[in-house]
N, C-alpha and C. Protein backbone atom coordinates (compact mmCIF):
# COMPACT_ATOMS: atom_id res chain seq x y z
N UNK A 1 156.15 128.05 81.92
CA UNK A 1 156.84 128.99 81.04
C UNK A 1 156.00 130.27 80.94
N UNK A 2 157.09 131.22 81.17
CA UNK A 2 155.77 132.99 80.91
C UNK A 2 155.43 132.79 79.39
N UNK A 3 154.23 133.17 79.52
CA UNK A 3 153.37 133.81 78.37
C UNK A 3 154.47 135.06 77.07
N UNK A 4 154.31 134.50 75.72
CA UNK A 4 155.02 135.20 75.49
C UNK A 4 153.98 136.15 74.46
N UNK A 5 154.27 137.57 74.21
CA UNK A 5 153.21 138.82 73.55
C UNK A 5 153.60 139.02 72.85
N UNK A 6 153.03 138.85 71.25
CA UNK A 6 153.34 139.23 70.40
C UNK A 6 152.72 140.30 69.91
N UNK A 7 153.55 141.57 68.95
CA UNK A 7 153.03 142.63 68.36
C UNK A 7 153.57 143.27 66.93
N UNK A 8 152.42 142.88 65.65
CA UNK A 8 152.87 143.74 64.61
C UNK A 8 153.86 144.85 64.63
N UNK A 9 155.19 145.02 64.68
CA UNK A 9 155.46 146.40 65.06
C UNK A 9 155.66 146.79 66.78
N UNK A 10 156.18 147.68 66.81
CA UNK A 10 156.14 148.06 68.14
C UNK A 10 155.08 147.93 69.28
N UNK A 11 155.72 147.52 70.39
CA UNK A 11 154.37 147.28 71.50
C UNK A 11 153.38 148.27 71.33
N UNK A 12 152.43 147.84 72.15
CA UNK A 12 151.03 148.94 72.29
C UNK A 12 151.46 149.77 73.22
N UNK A 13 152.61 149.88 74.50
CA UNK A 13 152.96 150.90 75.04
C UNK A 13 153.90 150.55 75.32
N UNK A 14 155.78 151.84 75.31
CA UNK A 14 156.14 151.96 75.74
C UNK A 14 156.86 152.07 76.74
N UNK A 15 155.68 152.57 77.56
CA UNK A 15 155.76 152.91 79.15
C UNK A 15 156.51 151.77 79.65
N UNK A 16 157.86 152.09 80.78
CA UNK A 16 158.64 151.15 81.79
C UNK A 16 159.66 149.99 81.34
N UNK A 17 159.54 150.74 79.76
CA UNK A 17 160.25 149.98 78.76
C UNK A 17 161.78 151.09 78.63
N UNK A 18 163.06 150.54 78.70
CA UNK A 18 164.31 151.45 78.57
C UNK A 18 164.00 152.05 77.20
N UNK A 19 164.65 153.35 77.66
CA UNK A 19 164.91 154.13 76.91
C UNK A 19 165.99 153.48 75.54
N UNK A 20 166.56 153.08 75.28
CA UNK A 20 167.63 152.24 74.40
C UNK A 20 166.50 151.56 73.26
N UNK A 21 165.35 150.21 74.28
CA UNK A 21 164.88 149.72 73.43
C UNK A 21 163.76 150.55 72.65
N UNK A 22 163.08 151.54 73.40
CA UNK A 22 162.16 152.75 72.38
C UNK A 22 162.89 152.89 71.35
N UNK A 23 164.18 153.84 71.27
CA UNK A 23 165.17 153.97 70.62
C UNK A 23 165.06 153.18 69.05
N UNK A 24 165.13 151.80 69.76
CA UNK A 24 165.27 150.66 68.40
C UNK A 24 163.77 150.52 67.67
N UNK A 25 162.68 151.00 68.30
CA UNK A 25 161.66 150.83 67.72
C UNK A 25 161.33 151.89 66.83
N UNK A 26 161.90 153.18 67.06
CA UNK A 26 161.70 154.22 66.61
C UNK A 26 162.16 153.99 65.23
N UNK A 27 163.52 153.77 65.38
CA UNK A 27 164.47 153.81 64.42
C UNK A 27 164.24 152.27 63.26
N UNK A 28 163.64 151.52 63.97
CA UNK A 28 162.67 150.58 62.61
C UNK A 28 161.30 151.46 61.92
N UNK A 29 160.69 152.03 62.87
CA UNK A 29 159.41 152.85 62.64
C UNK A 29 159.94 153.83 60.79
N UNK A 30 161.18 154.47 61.40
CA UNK A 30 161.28 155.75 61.14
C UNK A 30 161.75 155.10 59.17
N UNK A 31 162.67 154.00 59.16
CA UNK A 31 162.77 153.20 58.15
C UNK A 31 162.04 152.83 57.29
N UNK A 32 160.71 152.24 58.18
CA UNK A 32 159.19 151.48 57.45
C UNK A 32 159.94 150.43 57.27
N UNK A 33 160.33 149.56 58.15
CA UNK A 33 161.21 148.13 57.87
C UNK A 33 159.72 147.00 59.06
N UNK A 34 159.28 146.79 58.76
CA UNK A 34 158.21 145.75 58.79
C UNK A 34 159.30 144.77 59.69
N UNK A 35 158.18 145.24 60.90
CA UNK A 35 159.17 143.65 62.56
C UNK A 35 157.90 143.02 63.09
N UNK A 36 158.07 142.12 63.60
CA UNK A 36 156.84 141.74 64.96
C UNK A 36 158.11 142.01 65.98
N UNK A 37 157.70 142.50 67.20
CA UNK A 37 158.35 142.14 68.30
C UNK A 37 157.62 141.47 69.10
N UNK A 38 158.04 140.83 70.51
CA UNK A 38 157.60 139.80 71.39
C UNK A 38 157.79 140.37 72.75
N UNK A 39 157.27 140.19 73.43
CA UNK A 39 157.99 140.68 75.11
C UNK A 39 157.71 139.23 75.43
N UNK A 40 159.32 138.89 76.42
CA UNK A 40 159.15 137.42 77.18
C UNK A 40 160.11 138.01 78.71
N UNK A 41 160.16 136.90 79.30
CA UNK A 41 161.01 136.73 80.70
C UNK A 41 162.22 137.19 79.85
N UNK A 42 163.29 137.42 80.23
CA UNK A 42 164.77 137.21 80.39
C UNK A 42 165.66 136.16 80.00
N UNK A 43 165.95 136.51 78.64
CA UNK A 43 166.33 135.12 77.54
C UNK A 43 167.31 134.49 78.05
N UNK A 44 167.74 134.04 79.30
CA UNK A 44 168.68 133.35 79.86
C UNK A 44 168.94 132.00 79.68
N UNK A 45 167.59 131.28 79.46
CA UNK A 45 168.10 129.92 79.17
C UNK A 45 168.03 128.98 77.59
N UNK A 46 168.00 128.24 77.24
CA UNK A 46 168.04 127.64 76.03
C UNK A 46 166.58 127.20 75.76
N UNK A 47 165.80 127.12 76.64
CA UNK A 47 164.46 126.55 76.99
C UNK A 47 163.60 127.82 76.46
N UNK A 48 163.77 128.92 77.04
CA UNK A 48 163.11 130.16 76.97
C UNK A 48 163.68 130.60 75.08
N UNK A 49 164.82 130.42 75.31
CA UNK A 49 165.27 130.90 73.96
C UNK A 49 164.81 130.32 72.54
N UNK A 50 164.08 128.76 72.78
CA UNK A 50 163.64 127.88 72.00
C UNK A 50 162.46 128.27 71.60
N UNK A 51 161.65 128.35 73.12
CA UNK A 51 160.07 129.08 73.02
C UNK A 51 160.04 130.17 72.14
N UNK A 52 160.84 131.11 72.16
CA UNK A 52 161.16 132.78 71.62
C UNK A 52 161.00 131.63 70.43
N UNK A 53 161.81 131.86 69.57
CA UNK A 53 162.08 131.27 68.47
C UNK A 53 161.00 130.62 67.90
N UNK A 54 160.72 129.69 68.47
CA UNK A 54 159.62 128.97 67.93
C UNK A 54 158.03 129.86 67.60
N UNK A 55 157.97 130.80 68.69
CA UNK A 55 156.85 132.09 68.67
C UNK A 55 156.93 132.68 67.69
N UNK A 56 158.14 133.00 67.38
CA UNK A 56 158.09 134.48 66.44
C UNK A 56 158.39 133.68 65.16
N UNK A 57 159.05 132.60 64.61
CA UNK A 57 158.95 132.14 63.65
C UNK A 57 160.19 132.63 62.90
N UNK A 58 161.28 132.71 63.56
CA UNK A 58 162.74 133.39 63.45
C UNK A 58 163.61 132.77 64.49
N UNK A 59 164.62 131.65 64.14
CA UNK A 59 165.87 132.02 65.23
C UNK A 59 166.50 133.00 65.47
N UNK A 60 166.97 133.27 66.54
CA UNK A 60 167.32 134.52 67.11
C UNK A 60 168.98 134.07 67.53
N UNK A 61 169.79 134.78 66.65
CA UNK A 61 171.20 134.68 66.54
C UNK A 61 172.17 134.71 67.78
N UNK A 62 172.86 133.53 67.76
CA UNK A 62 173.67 133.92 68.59
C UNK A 62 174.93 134.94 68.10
N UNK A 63 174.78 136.24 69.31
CA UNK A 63 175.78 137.38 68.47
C UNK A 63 177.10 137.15 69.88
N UNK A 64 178.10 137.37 69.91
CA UNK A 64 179.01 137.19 70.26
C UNK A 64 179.92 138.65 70.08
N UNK A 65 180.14 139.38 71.52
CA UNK A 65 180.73 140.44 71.23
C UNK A 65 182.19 140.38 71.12
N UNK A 66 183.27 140.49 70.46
CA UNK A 66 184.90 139.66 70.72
C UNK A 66 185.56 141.28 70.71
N UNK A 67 186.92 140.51 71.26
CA UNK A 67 187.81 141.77 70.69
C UNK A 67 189.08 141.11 70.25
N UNK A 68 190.61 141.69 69.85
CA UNK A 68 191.66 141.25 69.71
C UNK A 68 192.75 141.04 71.83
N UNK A 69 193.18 140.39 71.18
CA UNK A 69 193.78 140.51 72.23
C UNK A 69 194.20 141.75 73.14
N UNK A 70 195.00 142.78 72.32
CA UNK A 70 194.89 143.99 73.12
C UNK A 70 194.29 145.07 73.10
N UNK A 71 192.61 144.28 72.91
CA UNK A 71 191.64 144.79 73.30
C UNK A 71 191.29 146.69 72.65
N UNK A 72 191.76 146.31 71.45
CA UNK A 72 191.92 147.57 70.06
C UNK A 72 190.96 147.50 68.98
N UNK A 73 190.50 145.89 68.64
CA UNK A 73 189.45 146.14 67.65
C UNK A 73 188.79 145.41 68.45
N UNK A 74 187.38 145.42 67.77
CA UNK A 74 186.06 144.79 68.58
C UNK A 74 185.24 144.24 67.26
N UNK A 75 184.59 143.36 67.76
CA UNK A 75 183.49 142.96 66.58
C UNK A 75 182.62 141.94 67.07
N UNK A 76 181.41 142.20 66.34
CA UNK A 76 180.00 141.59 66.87
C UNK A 76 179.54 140.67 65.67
N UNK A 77 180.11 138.80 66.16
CA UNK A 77 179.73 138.15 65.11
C UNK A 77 178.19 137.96 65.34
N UNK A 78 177.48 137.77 64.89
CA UNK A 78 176.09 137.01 64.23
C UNK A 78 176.18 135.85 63.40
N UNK A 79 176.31 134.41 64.55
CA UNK A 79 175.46 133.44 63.71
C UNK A 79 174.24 132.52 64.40
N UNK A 80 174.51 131.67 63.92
CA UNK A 80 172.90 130.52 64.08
C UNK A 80 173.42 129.68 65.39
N UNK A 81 172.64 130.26 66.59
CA UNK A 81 172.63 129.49 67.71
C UNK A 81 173.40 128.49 68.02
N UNK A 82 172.91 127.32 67.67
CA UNK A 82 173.17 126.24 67.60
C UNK A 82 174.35 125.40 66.88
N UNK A 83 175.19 126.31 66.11
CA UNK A 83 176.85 126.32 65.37
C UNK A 83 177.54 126.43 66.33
N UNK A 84 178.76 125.66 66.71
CA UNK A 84 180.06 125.73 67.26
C UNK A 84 180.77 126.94 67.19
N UNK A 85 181.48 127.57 68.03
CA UNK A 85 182.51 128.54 67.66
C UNK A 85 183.85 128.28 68.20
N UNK A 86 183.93 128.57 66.87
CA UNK A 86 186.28 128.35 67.54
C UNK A 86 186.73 129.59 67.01
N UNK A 87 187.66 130.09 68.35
CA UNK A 87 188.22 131.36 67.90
C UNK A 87 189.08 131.63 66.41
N UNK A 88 189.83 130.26 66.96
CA UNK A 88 190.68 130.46 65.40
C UNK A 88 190.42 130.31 64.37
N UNK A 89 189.30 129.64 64.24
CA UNK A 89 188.86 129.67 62.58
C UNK A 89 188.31 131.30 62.56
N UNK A 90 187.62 131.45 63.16
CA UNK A 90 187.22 133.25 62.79
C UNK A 90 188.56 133.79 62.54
N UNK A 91 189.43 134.09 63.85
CA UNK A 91 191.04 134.85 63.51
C UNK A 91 191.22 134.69 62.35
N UNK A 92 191.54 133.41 61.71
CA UNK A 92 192.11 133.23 60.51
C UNK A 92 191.84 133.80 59.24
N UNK A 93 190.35 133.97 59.14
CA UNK A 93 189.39 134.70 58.20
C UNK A 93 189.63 136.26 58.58
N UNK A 94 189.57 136.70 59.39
CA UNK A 94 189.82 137.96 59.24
C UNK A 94 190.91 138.77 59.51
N UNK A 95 191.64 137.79 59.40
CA UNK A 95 193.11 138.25 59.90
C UNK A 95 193.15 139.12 61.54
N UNK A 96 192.57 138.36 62.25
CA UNK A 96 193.27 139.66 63.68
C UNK A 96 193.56 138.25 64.38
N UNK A 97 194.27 139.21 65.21
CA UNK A 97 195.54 138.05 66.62
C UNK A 97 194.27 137.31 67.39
N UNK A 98 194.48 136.55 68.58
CA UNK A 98 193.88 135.67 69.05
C UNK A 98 192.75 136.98 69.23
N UNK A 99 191.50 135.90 68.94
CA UNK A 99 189.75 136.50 69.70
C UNK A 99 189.78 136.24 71.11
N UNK A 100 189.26 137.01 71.70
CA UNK A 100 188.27 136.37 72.95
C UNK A 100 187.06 137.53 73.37
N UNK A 101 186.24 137.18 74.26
CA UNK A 101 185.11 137.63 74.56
C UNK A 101 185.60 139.21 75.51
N UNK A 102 185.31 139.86 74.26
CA UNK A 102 185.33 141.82 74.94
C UNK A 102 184.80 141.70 76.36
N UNK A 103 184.93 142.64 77.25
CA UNK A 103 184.37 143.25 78.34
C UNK A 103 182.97 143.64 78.36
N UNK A 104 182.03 143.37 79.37
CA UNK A 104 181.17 144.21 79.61
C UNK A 104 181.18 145.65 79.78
N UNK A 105 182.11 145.63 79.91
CA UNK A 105 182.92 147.63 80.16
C UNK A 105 182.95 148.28 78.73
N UNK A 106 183.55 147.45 77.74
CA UNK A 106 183.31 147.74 76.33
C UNK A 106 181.98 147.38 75.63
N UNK A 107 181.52 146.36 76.54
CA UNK A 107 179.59 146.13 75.66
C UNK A 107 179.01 147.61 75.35
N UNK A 108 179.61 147.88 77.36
CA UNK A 108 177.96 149.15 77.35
C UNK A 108 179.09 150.45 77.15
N UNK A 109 180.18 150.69 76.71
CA UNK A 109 180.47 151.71 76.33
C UNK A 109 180.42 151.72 74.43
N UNK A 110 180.93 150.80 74.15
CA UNK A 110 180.56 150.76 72.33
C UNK A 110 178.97 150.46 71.84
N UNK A 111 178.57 149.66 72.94
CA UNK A 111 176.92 149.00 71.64
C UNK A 111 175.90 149.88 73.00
N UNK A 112 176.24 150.04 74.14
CA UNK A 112 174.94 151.06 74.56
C UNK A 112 174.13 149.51 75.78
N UNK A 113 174.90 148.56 75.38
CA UNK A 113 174.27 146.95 75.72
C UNK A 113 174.80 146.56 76.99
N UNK A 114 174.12 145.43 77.59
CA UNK A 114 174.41 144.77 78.63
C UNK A 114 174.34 142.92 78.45
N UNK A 115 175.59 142.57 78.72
CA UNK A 115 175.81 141.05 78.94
C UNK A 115 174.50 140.31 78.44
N UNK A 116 173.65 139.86 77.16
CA UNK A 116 172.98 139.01 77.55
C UNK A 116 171.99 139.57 76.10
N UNK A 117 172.44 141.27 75.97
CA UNK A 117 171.23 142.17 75.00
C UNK A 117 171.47 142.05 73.94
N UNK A 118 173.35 141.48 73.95
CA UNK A 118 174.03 141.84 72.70
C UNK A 118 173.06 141.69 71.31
N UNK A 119 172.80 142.80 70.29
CA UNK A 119 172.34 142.70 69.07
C UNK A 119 173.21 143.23 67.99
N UNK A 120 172.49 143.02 66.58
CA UNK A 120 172.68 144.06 65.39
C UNK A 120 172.28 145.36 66.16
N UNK A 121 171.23 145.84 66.78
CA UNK A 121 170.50 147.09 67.11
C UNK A 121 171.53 147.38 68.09
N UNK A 122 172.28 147.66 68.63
CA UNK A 122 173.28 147.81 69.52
C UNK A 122 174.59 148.55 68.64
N UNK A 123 174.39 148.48 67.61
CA UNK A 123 175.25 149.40 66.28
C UNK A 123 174.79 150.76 65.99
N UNK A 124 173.54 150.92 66.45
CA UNK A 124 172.81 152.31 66.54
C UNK A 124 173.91 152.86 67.85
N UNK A 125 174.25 152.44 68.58
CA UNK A 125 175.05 153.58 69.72
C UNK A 125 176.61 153.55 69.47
N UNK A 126 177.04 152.99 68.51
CA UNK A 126 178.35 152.86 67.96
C UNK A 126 178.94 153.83 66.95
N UNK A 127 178.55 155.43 67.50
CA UNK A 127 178.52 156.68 66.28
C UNK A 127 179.94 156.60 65.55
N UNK A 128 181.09 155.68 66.56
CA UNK A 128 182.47 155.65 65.34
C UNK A 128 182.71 154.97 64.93
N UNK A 129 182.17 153.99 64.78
CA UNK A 129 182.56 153.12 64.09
C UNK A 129 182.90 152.10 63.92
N UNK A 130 183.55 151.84 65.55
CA UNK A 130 184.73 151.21 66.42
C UNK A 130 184.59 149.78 65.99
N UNK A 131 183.06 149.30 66.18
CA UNK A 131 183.12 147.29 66.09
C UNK A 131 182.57 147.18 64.69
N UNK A 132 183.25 146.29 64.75
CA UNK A 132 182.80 145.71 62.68
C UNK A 132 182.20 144.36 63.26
N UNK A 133 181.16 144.09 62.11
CA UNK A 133 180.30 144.02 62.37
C UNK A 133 180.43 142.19 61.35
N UNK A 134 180.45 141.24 61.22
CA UNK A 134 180.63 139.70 61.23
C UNK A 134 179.17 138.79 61.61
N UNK A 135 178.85 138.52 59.78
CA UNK A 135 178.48 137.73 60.08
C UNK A 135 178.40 136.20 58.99
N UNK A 136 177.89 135.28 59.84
CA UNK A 136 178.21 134.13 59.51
C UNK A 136 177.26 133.90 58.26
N UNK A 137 177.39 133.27 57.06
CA UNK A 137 176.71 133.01 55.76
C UNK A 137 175.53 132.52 55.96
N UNK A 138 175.27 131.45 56.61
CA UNK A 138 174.27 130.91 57.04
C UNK A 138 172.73 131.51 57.59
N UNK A 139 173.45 132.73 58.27
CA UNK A 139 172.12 133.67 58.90
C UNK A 139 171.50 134.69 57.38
N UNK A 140 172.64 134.96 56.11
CA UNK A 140 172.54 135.44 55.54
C UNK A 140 170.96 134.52 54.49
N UNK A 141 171.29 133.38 54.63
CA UNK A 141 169.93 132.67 53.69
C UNK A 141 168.76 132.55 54.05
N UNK A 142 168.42 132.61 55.58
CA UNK A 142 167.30 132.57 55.86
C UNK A 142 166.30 133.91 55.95
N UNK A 143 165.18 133.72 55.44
CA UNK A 143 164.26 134.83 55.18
C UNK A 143 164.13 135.81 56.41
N UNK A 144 164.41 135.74 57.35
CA UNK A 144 164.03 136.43 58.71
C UNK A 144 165.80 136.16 59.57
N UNK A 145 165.31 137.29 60.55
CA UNK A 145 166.67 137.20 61.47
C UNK A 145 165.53 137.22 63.21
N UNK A 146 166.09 137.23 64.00
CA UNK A 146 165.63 137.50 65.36
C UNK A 146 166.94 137.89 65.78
N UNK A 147 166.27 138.97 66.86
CA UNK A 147 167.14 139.40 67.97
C UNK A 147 166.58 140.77 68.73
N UNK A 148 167.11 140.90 69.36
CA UNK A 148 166.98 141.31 70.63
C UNK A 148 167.15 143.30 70.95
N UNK A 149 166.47 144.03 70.77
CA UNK A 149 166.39 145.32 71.22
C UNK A 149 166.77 146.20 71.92
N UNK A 150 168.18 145.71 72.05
CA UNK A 150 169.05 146.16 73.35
C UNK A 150 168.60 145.69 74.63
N UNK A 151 167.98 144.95 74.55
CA UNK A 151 167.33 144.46 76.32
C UNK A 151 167.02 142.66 75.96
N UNK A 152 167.05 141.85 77.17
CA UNK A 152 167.17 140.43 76.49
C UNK A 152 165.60 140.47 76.92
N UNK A 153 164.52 140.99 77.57
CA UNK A 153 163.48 141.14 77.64
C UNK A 153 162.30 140.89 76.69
N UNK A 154 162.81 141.49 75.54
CA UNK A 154 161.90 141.90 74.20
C UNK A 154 163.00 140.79 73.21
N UNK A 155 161.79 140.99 71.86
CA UNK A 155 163.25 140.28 70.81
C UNK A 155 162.27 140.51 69.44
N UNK A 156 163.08 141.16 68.20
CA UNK A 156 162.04 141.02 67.27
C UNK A 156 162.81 140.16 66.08
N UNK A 157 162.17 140.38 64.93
CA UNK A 157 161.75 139.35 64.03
C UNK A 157 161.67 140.47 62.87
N UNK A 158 162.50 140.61 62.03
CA UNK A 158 162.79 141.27 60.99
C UNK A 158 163.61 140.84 59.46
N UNK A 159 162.84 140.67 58.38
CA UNK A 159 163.39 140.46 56.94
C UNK A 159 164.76 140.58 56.60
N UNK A 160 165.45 139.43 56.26
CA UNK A 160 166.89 139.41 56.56
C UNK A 160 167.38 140.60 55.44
N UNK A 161 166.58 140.70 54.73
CA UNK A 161 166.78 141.35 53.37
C UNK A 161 166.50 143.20 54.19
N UNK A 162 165.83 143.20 54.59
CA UNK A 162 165.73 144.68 55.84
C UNK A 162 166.59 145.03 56.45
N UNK A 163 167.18 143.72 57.37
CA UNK A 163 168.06 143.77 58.52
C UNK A 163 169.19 144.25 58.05
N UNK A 164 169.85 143.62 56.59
CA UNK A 164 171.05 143.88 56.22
C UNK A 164 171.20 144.74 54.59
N UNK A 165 169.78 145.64 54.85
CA UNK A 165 169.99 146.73 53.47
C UNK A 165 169.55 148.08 54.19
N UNK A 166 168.49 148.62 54.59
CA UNK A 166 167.87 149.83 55.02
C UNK A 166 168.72 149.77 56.16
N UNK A 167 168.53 148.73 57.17
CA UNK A 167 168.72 149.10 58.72
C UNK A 167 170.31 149.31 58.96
N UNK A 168 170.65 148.17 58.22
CA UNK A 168 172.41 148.21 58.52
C UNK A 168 173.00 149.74 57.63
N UNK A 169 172.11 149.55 56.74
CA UNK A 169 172.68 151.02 56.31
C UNK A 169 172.78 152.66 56.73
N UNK A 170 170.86 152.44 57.54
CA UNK A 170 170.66 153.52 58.60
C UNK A 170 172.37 153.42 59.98
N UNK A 171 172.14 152.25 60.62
CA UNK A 171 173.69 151.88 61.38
C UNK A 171 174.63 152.79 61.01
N UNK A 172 174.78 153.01 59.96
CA UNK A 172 176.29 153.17 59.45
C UNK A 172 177.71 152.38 59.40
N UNK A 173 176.92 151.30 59.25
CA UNK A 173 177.56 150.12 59.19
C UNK A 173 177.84 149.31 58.23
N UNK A 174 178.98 148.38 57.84
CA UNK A 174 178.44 147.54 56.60
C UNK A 174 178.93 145.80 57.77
N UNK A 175 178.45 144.93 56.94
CA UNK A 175 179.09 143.45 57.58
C UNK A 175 179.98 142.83 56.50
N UNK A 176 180.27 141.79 57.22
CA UNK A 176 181.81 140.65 56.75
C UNK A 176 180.71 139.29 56.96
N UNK A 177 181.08 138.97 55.76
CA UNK A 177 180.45 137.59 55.69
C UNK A 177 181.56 136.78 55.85
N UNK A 178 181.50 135.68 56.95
CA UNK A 178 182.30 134.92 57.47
C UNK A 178 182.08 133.07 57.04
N UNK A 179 182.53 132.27 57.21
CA UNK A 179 181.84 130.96 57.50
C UNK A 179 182.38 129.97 58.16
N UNK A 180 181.94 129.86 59.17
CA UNK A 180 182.10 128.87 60.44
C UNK A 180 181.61 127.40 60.13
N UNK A 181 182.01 126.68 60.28
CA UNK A 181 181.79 125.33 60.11
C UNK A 181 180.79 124.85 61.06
N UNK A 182 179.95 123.91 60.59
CA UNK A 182 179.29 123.29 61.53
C UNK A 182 179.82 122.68 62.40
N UNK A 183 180.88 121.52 61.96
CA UNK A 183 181.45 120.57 62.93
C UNK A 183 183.15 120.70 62.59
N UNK A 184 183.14 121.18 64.20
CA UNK A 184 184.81 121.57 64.45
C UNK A 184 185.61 120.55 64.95
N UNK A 185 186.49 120.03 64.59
CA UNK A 185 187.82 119.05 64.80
C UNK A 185 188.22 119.01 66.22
């Protein structure tokens, strides 16, 4: 397993790092919202994703980019990994027609993201407004959130109480508290 780096705050450099994820560091910097971030491999598997997690001392949400069927509204749920998802119990709660999983064409034109980066921080390139923003109750109780910097590369670790007062507010965003069941029928 790669070595994973942890850092109070933003890395010690920059350099060869996308422009997007600087971006997200800045814009915690610029807040004074207190993160560790991590640099690892490429959060692709459940193995790597466990390690993350277990490092930083934060699960790191599974976010899910959806849209409506004809592909008019969009929204980026946030919950806890390891929870089931069924479209229709979400539909039902928020009233829109059948969910399914948005386009990569709409990732990186609304959140700035690519297949895999999806975050909260991915709401910084969303200047209209367009995806609302869902999340599940559960992520709401725990002291810390994890996720990911627009790149699945990096991943930080930020005060849930931060994530969803200063930062979401810098966003210009607000969220929908949802609740998904653990165990689906």
């Amino acid at each position: 397993m790669e070595e994973i780096k942890l850092y109070s705050g933003r890395p010690d450099s920059t350099e060869g790092r996308l422009e997007k994820e600087v971006r997200c560091y800045d814009l915690l910097d610029s807040l004074s919202v207190e993160y560790v971030s991590a640099d690892h491999g490429a959060a692709e598997t459940m193995a790597l994703c466990e390690e993350i997690d277990k490092t930083l001392g934060a699960a790191i949400c599974k976010n899910l980019f959806l849209c409506n069927k004809q592909q008019t509204a969009f929204y980026l749920l946030m919950m806890p990994g390891e929870k089931p998802f069924k479209t229709k119990l979400l539909s039902k709660q928020i009233g829109s027609s059948r969910l399914s999983f948005a386009t990569p064409e709409h990732m990186e034109t609304l959140l700035g993201v690519t297949p895999g980066s999806v975050s909260i921080m991915g709401l910084m390139n969303d200047k209209n407004g367009t995806v609302r923003l869902l999340v599940d109750k559960d992520i709401l109780e725990g002291e810390f959130v994890g996720c990911h910097p627009c790149t699945n590369t990096s991943s930080l670790k930020i005060r849930t109480e931060d994530m969803f007062g200063p930062l979401l507010t810098a966003l210009g965003h607000t969220a929908t508290t949802v609740e998904l069941p653990w165990e689906v029928d």
